[in-house]
PDB file of N, CA and C in Angstrom:
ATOM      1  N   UNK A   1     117.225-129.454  99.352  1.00  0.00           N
ATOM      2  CA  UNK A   1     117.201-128.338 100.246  1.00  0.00           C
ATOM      3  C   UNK A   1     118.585-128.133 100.844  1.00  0.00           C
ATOM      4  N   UNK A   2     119.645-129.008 101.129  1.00  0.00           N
ATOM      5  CA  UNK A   2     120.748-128.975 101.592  1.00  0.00           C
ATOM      6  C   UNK A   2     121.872-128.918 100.447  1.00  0.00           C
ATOM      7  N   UNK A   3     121.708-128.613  99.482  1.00  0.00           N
ATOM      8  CA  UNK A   3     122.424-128.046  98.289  1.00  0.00           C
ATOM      9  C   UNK A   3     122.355-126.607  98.086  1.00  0.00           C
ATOM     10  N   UNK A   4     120.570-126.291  98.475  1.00  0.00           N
ATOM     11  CA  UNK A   4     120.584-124.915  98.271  1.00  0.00           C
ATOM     12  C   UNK A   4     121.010-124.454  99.212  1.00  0.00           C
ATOM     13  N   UNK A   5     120.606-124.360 100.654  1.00  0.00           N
ATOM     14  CA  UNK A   5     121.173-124.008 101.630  1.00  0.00           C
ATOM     15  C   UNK A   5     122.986-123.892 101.536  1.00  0.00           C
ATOM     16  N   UNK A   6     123.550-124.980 101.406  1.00  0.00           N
ATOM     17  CA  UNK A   6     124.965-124.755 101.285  1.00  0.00           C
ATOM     18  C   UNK A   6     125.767-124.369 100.211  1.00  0.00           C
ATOM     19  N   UNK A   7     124.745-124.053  99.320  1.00  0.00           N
ATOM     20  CA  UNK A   7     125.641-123.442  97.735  1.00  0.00           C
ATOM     21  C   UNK A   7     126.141-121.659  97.839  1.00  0.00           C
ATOM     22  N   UNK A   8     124.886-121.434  99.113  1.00  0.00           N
ATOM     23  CA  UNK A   8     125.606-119.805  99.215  1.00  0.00           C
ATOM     24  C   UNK A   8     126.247-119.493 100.226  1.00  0.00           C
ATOM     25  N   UNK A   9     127.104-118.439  99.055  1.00  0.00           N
ATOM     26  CA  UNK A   9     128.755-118.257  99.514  1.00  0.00           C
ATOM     27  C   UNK A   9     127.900-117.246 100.654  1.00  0.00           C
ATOM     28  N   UNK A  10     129.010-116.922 101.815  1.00  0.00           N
ATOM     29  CA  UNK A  10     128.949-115.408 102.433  1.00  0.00           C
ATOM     30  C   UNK A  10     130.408-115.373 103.223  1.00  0.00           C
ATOM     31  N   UNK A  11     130.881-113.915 103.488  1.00  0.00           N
ATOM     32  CA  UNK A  11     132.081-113.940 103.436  1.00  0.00           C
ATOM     33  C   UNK A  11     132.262-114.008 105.289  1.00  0.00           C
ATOM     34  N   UNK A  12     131.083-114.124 105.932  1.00  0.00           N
ATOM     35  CA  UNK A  12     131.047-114.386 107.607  1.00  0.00           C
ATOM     36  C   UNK A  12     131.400-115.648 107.463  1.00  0.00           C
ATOM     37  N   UNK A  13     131.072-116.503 107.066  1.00  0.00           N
ATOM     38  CA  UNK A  13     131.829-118.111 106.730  1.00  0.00           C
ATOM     39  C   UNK A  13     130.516-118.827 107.144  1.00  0.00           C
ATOM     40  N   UNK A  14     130.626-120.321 107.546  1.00  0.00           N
ATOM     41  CA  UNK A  14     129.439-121.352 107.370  1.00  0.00           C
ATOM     42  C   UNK A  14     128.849-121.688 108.252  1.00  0.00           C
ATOM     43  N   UNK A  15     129.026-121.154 109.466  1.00  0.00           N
ATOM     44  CA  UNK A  15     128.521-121.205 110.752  1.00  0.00           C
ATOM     45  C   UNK A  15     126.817-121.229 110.756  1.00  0.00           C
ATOM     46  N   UNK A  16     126.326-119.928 109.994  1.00  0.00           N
ATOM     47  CA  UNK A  16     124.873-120.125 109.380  1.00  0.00           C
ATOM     48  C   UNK A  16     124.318-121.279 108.477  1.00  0.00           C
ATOM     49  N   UNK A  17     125.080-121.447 107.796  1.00  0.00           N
ATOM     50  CA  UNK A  17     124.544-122.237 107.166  1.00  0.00           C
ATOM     51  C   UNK A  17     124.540-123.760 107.105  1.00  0.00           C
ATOM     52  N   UNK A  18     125.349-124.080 108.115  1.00  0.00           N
ATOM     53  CA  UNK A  18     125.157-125.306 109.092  1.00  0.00           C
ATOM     54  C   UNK A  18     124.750-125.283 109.839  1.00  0.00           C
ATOM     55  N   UNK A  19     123.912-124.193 110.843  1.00  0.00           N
ATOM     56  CA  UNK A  19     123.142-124.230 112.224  1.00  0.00           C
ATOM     57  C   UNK A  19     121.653-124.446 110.601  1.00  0.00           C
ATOM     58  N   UNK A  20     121.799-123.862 110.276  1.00  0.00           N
ATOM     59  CA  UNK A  20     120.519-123.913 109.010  1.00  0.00           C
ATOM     60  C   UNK A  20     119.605-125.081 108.968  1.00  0.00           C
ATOM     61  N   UNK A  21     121.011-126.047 108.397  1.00  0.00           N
ATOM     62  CA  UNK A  21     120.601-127.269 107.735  1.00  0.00           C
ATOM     63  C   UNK A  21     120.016-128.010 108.924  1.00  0.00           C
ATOM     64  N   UNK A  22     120.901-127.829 110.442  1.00  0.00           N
ATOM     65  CA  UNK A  22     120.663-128.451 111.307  1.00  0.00           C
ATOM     66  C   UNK A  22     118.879-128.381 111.954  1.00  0.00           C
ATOM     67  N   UNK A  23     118.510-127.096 111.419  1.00  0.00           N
ATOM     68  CA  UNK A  23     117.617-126.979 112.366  1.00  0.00           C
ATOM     69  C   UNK A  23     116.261-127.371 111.313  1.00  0.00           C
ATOM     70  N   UNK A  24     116.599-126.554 110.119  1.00  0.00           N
ATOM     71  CA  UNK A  24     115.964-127.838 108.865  1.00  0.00           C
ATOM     72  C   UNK A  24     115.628-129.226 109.134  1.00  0.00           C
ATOM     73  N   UNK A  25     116.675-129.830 109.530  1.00  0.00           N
ATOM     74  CA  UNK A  25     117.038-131.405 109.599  1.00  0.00           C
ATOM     75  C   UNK A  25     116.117-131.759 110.851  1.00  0.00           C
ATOM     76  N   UNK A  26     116.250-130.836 112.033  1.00  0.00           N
ATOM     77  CA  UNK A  26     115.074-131.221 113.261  1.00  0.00           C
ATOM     78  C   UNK A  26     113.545-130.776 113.053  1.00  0.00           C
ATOM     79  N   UNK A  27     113.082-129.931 112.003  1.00  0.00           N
ATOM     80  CA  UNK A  27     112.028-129.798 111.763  1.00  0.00           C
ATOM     81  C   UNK A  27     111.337-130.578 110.787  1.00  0.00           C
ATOM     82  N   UNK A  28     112.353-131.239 110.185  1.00  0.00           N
ATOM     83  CA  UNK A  28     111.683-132.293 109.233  1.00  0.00           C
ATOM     84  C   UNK A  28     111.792-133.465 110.064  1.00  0.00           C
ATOM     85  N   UNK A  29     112.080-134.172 111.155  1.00  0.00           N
ATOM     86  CA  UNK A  29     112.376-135.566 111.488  1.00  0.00           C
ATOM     87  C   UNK A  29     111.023-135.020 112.777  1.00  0.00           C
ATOM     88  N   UNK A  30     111.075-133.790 113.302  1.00  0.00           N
ATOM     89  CA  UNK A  30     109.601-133.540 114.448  1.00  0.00           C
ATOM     90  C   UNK A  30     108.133-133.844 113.522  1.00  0.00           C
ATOM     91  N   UNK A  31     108.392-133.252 112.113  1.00  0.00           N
ATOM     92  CA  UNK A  31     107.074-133.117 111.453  1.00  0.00           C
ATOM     93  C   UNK A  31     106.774-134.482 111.127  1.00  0.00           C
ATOM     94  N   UNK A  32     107.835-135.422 110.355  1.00  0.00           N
ATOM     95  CA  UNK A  32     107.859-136.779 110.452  1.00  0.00           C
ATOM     96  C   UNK A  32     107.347-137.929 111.477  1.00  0.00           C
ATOM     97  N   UNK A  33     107.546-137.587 113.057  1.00  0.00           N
ATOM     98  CA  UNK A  33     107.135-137.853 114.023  1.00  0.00           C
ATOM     99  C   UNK A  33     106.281-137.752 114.454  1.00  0.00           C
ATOM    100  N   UNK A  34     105.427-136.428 114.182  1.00  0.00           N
ATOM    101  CA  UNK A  34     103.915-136.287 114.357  1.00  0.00           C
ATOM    102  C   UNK A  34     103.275-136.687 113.258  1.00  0.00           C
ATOM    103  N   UNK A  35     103.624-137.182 112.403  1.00  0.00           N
ATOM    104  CA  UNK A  35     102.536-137.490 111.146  1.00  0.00           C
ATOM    105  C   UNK A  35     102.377-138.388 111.311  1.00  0.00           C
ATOM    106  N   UNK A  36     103.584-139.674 111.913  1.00  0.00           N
ATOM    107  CA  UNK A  36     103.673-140.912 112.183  1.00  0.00           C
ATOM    108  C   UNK A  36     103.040-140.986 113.435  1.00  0.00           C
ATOM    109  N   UNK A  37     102.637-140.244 114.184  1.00  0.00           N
ATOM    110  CA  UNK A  37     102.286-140.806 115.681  1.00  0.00           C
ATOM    111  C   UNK A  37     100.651-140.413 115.086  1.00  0.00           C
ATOM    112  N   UNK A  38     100.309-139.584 114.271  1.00  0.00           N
ATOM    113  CA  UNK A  38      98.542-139.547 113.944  1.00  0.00           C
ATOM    114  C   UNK A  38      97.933-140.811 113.365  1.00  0.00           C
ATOM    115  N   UNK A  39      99.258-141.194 112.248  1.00  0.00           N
ATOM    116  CA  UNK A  39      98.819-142.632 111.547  1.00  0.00           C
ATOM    117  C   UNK A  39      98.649-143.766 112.364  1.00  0.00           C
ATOM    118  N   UNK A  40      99.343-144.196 113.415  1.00  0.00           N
ATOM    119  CA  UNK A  40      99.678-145.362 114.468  1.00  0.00           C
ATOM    120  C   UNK A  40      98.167-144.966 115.415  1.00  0.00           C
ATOM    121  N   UNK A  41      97.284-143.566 115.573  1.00  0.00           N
ATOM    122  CA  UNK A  41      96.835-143.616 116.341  1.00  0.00           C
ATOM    123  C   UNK A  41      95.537-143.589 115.826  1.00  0.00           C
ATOM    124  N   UNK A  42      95.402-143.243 114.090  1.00  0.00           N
ATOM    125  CA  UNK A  42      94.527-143.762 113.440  1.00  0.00           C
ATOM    126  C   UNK A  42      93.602-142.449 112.735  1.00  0.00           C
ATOM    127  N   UNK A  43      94.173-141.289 113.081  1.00  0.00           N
ATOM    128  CA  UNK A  43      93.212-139.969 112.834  1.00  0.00           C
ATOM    129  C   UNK A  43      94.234-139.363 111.491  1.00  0.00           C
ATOM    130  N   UNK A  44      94.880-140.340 110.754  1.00  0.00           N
ATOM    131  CA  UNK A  44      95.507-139.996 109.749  1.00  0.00           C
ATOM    132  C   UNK A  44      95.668-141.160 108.693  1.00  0.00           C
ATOM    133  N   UNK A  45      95.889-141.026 107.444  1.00  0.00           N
ATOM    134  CA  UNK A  45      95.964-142.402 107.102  1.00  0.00           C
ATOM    135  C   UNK A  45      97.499-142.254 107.065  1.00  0.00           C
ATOM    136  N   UNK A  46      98.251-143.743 106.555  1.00  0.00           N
ATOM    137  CA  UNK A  46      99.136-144.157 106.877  1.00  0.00           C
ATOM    138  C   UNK A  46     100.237-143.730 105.914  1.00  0.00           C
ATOM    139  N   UNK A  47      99.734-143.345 104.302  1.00  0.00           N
ATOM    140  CA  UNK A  47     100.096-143.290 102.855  1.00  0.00           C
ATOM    141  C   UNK A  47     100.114-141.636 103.293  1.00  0.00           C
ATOM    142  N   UNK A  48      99.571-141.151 103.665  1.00  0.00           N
ATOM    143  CA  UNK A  48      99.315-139.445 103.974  1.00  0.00           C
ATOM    144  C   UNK A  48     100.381-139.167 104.816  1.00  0.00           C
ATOM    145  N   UNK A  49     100.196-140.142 105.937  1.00  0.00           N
ATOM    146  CA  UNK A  49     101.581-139.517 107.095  1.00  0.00           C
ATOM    147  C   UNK A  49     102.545-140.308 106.495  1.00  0.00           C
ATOM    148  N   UNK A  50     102.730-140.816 105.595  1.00  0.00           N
ATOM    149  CA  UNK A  50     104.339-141.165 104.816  1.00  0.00           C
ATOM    150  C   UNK A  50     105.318-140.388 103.947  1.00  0.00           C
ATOM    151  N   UNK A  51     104.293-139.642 102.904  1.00  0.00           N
ATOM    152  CA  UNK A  51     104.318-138.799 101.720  1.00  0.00           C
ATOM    153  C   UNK A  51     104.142-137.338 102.173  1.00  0.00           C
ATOM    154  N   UNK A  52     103.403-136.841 103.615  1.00  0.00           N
ATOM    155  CA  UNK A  52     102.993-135.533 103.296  1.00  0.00           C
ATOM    156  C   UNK A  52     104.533-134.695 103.913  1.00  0.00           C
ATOM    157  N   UNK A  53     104.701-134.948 105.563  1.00  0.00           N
ATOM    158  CA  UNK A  53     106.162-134.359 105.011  1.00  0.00           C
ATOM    159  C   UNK A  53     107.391-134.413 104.071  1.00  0.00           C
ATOM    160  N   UNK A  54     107.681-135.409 103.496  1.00  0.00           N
ATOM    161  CA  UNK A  54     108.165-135.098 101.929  1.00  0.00           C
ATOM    162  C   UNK A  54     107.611-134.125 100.956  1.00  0.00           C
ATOM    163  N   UNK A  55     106.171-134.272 100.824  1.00  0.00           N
ATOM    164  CA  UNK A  55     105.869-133.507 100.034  1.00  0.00           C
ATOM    165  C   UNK A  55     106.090-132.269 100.320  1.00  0.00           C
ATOM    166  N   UNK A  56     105.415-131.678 101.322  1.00  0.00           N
ATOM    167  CA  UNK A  56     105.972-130.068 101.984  1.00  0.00           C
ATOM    168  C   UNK A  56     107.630-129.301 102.093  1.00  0.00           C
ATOM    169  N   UNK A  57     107.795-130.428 102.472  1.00  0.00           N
ATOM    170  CA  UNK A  57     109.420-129.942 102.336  1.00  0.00           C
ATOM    171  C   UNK A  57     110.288-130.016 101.267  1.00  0.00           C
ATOM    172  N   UNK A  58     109.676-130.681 100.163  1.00  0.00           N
ATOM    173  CA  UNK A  58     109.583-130.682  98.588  1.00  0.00           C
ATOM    174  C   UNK A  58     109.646-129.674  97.903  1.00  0.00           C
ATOM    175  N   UNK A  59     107.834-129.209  98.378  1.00  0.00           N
ATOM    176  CA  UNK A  59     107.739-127.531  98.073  1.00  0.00           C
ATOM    177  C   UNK A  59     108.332-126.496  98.652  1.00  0.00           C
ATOM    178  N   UNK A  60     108.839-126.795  99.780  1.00  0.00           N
ATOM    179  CA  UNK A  60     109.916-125.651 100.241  1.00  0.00           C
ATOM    180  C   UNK A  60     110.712-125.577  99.638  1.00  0.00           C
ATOM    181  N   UNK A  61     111.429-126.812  99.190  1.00  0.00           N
ATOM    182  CA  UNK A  61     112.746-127.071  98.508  1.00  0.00           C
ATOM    183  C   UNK A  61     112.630-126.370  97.316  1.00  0.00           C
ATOM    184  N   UNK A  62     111.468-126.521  96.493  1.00  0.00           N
ATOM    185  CA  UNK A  62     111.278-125.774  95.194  1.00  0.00           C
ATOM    186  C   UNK A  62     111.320-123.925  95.221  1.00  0.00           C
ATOM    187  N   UNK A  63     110.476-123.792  96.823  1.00  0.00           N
ATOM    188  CA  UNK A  63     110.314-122.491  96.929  1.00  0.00           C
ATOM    189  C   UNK A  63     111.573-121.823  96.879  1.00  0.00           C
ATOM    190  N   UNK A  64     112.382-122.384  97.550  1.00  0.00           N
ATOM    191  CA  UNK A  64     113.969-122.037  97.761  1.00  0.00           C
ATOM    192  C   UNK A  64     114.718-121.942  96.720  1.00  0.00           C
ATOM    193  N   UNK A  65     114.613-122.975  95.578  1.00  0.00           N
ATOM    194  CA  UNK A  65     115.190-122.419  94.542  1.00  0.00           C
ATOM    195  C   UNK A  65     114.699-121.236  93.565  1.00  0.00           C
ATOM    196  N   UNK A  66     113.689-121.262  93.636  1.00  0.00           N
ATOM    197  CA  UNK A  66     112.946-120.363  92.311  1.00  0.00           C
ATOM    198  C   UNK A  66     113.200-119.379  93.293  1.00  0.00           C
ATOM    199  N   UNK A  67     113.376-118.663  94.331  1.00  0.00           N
ATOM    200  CA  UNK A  67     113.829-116.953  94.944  1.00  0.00           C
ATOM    201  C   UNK A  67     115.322-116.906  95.815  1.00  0.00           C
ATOM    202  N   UNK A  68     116.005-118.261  95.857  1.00  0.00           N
ATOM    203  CA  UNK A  68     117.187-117.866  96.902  1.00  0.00           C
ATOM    204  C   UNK A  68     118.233-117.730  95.760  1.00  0.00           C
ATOM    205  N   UNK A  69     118.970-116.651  95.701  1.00  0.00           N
ATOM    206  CA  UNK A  69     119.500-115.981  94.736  1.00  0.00           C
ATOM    207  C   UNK A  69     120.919-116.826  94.957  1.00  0.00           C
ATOM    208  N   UNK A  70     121.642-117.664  93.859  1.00  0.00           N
ATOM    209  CA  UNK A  70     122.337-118.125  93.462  1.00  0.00           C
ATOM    210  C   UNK A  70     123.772-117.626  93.224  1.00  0.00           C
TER     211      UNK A  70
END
């Protein structure tokens, strides 16, 4: 996801696309945090809150390539 994000050019410069990654980067470590605080508290299993934000942000990652124009 941080390849695609930073592979496009724009001629305003990178200011976007480093607030991007950044805010990317805090929505994956919050979603991480709540998956982990369901597992520790037992209304999740443990293999589920390990794998599922990876997985989602996986499929974003995929979504992003197959339409963010190169």
């Amino acid at each position: 996801m941080g390849v695609l994000v930073s592979s496009k050019k724009s001629r305003g410069g990178t200011g976007f696309q480093i607030a991007l990654g950044f805010f990317l980067s805090f929505i994956f470590i919050l979603f991480f945090t709540m998956t982990r605080t369901f597992a520790e508290a037992g209304s999740l299993s443990p293999l589920l809150a390990a794998w599922l934000p990876n997985s989602v942000f996986g499929a974003i990652s995929l979504g992003m390539y197959k339409f963010v124009p190169r």
